[in-house]
Protein backbone atom coordinates (compact mmCIF):
# COMPACT_ATOMS: atom_id res chain seq x y z
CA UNK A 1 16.81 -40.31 4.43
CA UNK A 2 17.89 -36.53 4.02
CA UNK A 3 18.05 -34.72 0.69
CA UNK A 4 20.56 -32.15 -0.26
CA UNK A 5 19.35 -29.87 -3.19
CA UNK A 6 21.90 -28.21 -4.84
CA UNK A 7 21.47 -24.68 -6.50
CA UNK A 8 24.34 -23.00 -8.25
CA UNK A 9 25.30 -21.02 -11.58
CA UNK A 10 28.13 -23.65 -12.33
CA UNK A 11 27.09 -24.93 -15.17
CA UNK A 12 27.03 -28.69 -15.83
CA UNK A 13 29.69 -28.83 -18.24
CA UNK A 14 32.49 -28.33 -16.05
CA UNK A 15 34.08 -30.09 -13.12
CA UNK A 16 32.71 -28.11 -10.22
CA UNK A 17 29.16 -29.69 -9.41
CA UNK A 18 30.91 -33.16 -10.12
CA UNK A 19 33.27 -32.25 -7.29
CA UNK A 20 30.71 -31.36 -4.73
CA UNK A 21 28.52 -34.31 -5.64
CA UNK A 22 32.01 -36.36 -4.51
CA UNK A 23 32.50 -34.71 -1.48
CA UNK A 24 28.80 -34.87 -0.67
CA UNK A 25 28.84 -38.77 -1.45
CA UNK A 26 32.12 -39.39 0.38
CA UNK A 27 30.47 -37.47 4.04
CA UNK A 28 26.86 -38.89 4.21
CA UNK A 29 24.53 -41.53 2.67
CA UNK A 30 22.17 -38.81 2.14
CA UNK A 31 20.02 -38.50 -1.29
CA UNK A 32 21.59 -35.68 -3.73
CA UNK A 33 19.05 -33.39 -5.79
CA UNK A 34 19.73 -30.62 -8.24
CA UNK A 35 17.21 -27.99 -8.21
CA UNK A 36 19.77 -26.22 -11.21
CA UNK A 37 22.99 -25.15 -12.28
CA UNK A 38 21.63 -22.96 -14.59
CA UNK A 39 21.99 -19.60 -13.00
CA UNK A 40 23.24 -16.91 -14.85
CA UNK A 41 26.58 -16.76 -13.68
CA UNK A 42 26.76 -14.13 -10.37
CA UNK A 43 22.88 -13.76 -10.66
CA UNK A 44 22.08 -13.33 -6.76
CA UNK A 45 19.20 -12.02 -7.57
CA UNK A 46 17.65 -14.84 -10.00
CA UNK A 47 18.96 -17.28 -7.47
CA UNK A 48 17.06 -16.17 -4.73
CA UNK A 49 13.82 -15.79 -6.93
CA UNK A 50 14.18 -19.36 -8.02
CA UNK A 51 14.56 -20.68 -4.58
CA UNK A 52 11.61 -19.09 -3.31
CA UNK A 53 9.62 -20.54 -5.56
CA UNK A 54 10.82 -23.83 -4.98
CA UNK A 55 11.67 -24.81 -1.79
CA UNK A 56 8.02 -25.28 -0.21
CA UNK A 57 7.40 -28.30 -1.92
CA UNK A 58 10.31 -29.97 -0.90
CA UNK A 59 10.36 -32.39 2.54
CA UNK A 60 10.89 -31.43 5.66
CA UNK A 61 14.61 -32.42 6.56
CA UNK A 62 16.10 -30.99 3.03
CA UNK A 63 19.33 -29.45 3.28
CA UNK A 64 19.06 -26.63 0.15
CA UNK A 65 22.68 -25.97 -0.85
CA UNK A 66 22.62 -22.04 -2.76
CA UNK A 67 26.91 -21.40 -4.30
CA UNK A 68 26.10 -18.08 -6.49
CA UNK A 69 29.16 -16.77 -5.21
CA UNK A 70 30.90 -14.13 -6.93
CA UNK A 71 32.35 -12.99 -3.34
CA UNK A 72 34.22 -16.16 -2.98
CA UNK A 73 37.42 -15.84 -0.95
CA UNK A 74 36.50 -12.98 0.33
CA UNK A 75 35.41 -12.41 3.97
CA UNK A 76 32.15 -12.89 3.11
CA UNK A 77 30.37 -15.19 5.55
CA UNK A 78 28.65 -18.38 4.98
CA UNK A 79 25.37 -18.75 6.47
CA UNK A 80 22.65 -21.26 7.68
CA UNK A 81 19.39 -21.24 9.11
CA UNK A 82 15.94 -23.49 9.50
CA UNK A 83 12.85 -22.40 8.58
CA UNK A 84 9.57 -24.51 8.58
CA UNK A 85 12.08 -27.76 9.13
CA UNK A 86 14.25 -27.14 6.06
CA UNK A 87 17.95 -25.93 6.12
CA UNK A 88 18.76 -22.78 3.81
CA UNK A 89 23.44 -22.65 3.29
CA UNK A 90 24.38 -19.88 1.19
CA UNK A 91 26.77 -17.11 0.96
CA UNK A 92 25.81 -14.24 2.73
CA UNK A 93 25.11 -11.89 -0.35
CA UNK A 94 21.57 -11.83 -0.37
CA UNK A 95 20.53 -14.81 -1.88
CA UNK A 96 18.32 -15.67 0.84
CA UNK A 97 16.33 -12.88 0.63
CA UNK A 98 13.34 -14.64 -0.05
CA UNK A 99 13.46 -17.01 1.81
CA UNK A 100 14.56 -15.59 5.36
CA UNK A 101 11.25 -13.81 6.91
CA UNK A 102 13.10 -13.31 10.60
CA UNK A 103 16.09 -11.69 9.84
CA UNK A 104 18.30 -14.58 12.04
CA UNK A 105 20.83 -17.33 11.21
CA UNK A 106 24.26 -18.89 11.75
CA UNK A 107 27.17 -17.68 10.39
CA UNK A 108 29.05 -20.91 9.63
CA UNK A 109 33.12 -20.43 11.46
CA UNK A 110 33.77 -23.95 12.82
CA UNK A 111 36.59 -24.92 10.28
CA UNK A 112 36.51 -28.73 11.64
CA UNK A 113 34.06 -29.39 9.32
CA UNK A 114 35.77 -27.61 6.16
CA UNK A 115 38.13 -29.50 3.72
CA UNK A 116 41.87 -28.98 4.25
CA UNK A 117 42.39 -27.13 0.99
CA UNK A 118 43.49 -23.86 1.19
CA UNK A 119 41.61 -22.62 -2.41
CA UNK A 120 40.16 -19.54 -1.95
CA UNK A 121 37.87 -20.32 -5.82
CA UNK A 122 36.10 -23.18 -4.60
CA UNK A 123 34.16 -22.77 -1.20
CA UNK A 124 31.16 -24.86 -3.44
CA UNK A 125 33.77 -27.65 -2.90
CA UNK A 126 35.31 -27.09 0.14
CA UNK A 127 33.31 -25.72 2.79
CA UNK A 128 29.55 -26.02 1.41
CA UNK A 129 29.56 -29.14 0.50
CA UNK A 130 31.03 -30.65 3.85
CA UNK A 131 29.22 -28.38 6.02
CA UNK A 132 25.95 -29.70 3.72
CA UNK A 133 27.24 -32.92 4.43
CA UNK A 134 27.43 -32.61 8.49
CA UNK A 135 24.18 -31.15 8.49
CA UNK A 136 22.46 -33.65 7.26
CA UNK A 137 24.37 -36.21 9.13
CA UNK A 138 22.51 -34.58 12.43
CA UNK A 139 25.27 -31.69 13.22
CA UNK A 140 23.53 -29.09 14.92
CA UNK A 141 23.62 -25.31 13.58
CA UNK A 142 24.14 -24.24 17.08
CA UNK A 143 27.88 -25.88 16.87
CA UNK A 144 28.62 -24.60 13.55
CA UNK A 145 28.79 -20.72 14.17
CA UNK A 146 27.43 -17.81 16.09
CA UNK A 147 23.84 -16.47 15.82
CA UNK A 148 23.62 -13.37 13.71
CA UNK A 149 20.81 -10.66 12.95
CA UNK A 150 21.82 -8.93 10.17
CA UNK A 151 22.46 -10.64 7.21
CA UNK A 152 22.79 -8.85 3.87
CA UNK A 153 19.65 -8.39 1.81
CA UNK A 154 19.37 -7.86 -1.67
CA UNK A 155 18.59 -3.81 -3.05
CA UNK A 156 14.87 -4.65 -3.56
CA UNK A 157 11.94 -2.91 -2.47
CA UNK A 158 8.43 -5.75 -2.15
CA UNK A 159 5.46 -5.26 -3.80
CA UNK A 160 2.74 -2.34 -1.90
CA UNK A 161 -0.51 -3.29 -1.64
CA UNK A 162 -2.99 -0.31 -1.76
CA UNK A 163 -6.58 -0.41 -2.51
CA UNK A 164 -6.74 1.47 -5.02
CA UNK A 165 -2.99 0.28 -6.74
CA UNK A 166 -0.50 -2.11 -6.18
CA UNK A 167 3.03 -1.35 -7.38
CA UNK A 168 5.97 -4.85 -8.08
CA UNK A 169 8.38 -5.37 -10.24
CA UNK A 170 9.11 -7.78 -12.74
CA UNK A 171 11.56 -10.58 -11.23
CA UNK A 172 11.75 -12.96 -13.86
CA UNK A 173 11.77 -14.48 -17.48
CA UNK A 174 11.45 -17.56 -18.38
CA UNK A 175 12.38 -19.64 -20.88
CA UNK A 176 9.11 -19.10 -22.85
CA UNK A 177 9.70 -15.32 -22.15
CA UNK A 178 6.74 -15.20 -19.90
CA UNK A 179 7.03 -12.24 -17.69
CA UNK A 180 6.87 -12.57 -14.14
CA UNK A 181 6.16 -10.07 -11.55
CA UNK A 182 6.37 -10.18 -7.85
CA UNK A 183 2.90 -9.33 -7.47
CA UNK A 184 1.01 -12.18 -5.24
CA UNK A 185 -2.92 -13.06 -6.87
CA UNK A 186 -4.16 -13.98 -3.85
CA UNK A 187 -3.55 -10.07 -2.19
CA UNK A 188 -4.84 -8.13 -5.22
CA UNK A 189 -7.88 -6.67 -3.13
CA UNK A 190 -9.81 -6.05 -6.65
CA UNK A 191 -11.08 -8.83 -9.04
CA UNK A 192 -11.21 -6.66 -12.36
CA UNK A 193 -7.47 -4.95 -13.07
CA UNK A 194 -5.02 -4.20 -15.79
CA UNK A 195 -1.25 -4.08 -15.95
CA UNK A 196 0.77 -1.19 -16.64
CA UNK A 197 4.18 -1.17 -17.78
CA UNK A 198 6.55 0.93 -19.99
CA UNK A 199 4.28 2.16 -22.40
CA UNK A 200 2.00 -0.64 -22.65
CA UNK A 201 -1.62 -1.57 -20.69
CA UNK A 202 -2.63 -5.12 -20.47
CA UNK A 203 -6.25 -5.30 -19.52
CA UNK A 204 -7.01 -9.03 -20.68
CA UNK A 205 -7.35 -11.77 -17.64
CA UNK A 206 -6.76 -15.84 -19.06
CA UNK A 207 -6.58 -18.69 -17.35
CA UNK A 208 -5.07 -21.03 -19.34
CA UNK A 209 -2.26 -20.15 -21.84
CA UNK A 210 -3.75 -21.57 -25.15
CA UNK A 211 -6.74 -19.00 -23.89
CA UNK A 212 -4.84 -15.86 -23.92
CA UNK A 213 -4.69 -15.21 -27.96
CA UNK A 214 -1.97 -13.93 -29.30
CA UNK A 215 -1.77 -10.03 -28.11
CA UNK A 216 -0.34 -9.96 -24.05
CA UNK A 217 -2.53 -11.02 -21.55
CA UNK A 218 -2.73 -11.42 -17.48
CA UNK A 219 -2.32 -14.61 -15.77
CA UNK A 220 -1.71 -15.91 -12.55
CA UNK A 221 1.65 -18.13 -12.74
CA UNK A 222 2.30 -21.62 -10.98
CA UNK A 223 3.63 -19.54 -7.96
CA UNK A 224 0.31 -17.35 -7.59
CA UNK A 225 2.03 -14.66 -9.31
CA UNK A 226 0.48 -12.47 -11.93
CA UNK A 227 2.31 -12.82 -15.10
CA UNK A 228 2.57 -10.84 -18.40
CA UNK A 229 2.46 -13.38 -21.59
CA UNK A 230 1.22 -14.25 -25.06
CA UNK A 231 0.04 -17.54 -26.39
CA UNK A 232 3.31 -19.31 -28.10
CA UNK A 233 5.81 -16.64 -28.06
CA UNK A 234 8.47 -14.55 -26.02
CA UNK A 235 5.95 -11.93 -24.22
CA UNK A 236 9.12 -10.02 -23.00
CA UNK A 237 10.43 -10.03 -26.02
CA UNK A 238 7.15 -8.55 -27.65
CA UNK A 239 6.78 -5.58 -25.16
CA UNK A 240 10.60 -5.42 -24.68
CA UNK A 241 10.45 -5.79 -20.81
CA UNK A 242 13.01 -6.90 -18.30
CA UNK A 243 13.98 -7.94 -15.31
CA UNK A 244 13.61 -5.03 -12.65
CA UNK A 245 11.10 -2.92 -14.76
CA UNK A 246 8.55 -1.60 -12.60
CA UNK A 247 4.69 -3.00 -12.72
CA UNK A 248 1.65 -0.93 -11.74
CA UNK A 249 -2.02 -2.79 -11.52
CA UNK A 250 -5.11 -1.00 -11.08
CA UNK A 251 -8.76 -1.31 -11.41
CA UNK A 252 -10.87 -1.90 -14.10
């Protein structure tokens, strides 16, 4: 059986993810997931992050279902593609930056498989969630729309990896107000390295949380990313960093 993971800012206090669960269990018998609803609202950016954290330990065959949508109605297109035998469906805003490593996909026009409503607020309802739905019944992407090359990608510039620096950004906080950064472990060419960011310099390596003390330290996150964080409280808060601020790590 199929799964179709749902990922949107709606919320779970009002109707919409209700309604897309219906229409999703009134098209196929397929098993519905919620990755989260808890999106900023119109965060394309934090959407895309989460995703790509995500989606590689999820079965082959999942259909992942991104609405962060603040283009709705508009002629922005609705696109699909495949990668490593899951299906991505998202607006076409960038959230699948991260995700998308060739650059192709479908842009979803065959209306057949749309619902008759003519809202131009709800495309989480009426065309995601029965396009979601065909998919994972065994409709093709081929039949849904024509290939395209250039879909839109988000104003962000990836990490550089230099041997003597590498220079990424912080993409994240989460709820414990660990820091995140887009800088991978596993390509840091140096073993011994510090942080730098704003005015502060984090020099301390842990591997565990509880080992890290209670000034910032280093540590590489679930995802293989280095973060920024202090043992039982808001490291973000602490240094006053945010999402987008610039990271610098070099040798020590």
């Amino acid at each position: 059986m199929r799964t179709i993971a749902l990922l949107t800012d709606f919320g779970v206090r009002d109707p919409y993810v209700a309604a897309m669960k219906g229409v999703l269990a009134s098209r196929t018998d397929a098993r519905i997931a919620d990755l989260t609803h808890e999106i900023e609202p119109f965060d394309v950016f934090g959407a895309g992050w989460f995703l790509s954290t995500v989606w590689r330990w999820w079965p082959a065959g999942t259909v992942f279902v991104a609405v962060v949508d603040p283009g709705v109605g508009t002629s922005r297109r609705i696109v699909a593609f495949e990668r490593d035998g899951r299906t991505f469906l998202a607006p076409d805003n960038g959230l699948l930056t991260f995700v998308d490593d060739r650059g192709g996909a479908i842009s979803v026009e065959d209306e057949s498989h749309f619902l008759p409503s003519n809202s131009t607020t709800f495309h989480g309802r009426d065309r995601f969630a029965p396009v979601a739905a065909a998919i994972a019944n065994g409709v093709s992407l081929a039949v849904l729309g024509p290939r395209i090359d250039d879909l839109v990608r988000l104003d962000y510039e990836p990490p550089s990896y230099e041997c003597a620096r590498v220079d990424g950004t912080i993409v994240a906080i989460d709820r414990f107000g660990n820091v995140i950064t887009d800088i991978e472990r596993s390509r840091i060419a140096f073993d011994r390295f510090a942080l730098r960011v704003a005015d502060a310099i984090i020099d301390r390596m842990a591997t565990t949380y509880a080992d890290g003390g209670d000034n910032a330290f280093l540590i590489t996150g679930s995802s293989g990313h280095i973060e920024v964080s202090t043992r039982n409280d808001s490291a973000a808060v602490k240094l006053q960093l945010k999402r987008g601020d610039c990271v610098t790590i070099i040798p020590k």
